[in-house]
Protein backbone atom coordinates (compact mmCIF):
# COMPACT_ATOMS: atom_id res chain seq x y z
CA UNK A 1 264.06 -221.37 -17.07
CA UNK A 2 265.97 -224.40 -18.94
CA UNK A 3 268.98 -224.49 -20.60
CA UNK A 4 268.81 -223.29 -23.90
CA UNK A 5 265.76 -220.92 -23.32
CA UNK A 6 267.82 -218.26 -24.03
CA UNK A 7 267.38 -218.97 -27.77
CA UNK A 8 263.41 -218.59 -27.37
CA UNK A 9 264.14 -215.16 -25.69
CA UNK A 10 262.70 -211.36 -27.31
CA UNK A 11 262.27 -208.48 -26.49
CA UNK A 12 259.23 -206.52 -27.60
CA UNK A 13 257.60 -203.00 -27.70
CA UNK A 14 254.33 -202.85 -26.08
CA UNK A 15 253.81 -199.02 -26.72
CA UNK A 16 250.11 -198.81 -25.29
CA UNK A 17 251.72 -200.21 -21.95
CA UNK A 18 254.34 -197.81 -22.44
CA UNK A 19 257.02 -200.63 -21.49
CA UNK A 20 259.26 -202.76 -23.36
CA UNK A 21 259.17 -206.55 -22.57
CA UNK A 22 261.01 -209.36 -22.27
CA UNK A 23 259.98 -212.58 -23.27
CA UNK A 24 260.54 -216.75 -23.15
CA UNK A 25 258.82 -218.23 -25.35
CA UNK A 26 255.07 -217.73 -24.97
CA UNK A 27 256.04 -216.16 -21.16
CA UNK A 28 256.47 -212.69 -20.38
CA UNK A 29 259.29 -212.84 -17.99
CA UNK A 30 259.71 -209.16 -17.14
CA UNK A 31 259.09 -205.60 -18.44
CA UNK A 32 260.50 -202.24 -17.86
CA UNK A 33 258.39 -199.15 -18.09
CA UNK A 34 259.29 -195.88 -19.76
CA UNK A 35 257.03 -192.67 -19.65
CA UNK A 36 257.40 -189.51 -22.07
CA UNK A 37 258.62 -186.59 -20.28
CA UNK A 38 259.43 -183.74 -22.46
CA UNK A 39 259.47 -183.74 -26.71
CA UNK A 40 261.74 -186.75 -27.56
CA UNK A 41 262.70 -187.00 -23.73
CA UNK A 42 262.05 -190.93 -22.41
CA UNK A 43 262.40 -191.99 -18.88
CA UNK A 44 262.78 -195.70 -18.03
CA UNK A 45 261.70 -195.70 -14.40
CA UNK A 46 261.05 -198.94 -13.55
CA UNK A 47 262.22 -202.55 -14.37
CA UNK A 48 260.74 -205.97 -12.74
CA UNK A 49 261.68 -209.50 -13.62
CA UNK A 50 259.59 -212.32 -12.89
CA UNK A 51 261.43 -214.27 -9.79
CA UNK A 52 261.84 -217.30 -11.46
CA UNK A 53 263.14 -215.97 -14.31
CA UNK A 54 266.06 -214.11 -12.17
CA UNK A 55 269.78 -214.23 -12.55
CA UNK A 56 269.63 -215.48 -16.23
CA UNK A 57 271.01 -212.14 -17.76
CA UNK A 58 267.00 -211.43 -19.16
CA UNK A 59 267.37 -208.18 -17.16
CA UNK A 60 270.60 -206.75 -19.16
CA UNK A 61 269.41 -207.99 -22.21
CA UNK A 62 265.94 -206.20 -21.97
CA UNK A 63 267.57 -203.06 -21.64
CA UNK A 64 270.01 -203.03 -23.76
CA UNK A 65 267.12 -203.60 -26.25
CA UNK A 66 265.44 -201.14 -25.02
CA UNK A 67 267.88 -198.52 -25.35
CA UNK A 68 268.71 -199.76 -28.44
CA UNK A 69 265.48 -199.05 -29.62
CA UNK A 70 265.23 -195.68 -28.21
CA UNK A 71 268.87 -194.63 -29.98
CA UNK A 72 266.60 -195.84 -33.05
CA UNK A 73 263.60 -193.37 -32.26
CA UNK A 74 265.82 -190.58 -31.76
CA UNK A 75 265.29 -190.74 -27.99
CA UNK A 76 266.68 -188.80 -25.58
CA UNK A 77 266.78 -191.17 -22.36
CA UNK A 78 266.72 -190.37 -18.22
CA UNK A 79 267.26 -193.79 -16.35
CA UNK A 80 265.27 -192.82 -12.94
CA UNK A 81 265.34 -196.98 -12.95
CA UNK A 82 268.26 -197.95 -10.64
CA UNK A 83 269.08 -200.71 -12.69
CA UNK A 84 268.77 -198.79 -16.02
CA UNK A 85 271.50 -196.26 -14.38
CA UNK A 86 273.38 -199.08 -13.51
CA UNK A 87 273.66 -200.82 -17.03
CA UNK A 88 274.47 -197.14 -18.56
CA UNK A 89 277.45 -197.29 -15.82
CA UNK A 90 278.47 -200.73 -17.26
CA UNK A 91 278.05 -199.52 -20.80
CA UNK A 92 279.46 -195.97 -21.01
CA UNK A 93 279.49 -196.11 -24.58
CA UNK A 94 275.98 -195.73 -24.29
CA UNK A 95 275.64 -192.77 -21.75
CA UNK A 96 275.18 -190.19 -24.66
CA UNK A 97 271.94 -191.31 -24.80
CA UNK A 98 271.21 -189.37 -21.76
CA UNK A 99 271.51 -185.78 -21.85
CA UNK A 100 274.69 -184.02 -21.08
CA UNK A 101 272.82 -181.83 -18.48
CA UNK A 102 271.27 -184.57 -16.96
CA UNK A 103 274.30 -187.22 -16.65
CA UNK A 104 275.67 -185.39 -13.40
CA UNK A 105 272.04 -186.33 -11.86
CA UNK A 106 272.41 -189.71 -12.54
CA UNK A 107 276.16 -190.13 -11.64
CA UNK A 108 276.85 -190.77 -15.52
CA UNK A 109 279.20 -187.47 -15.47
């Protein structure tokens, strides 16, 4: 990834994959993956970036997009994705996304 690239970065839907991805430019440079659990219930339970595309902040930004998105649906969230847990920890303003019954599960109490 160059300098700059961050401007040709997005984030995108791909609701038949059930995943939202991140993208540079014409490259998909990661994913995570979210699966329905319950009525308005979302878990994100897995998250990959491409290696070379590591350590630019793509990761952080994908989520945060992500559960941007799913505040917009109406989503309830459960982040069984270590690093989805871990951005909720970074971004506690955000943890009401999960449910309040759930939170002690996920250390988010």
């Amino acid at each position: 990834m160059t300098e700059g690239a961050t401007d040709e970065v997005s984030v995108r839907d791909h609701p038949a994959a059930h995943r939202f991805e991140v993208w540079v430019g014409d490259e998909r440079a990661g994913f995570t993956h979210y699966v329905d659990r319950r009525d308005g219930v979302v878990a994100f339970d897995h998250t990959e970036i491409e290696p070379r595309f590591e350590h630019h902040g793509l990761a952080g930004r994908l989520i945060g997009e992500a559960l941007a998105a799913a505040r917009d649906r109406g989503w309830a969230v459960l982040p069984e994705c270590p690093f989805v847990r871990a951005y909720l920890q970074k971004h506690p303003e955000l943890v009401d996304l999960v449910p309040a019954d759930e939170r002690v599960v996920f250390g988010l109490d």
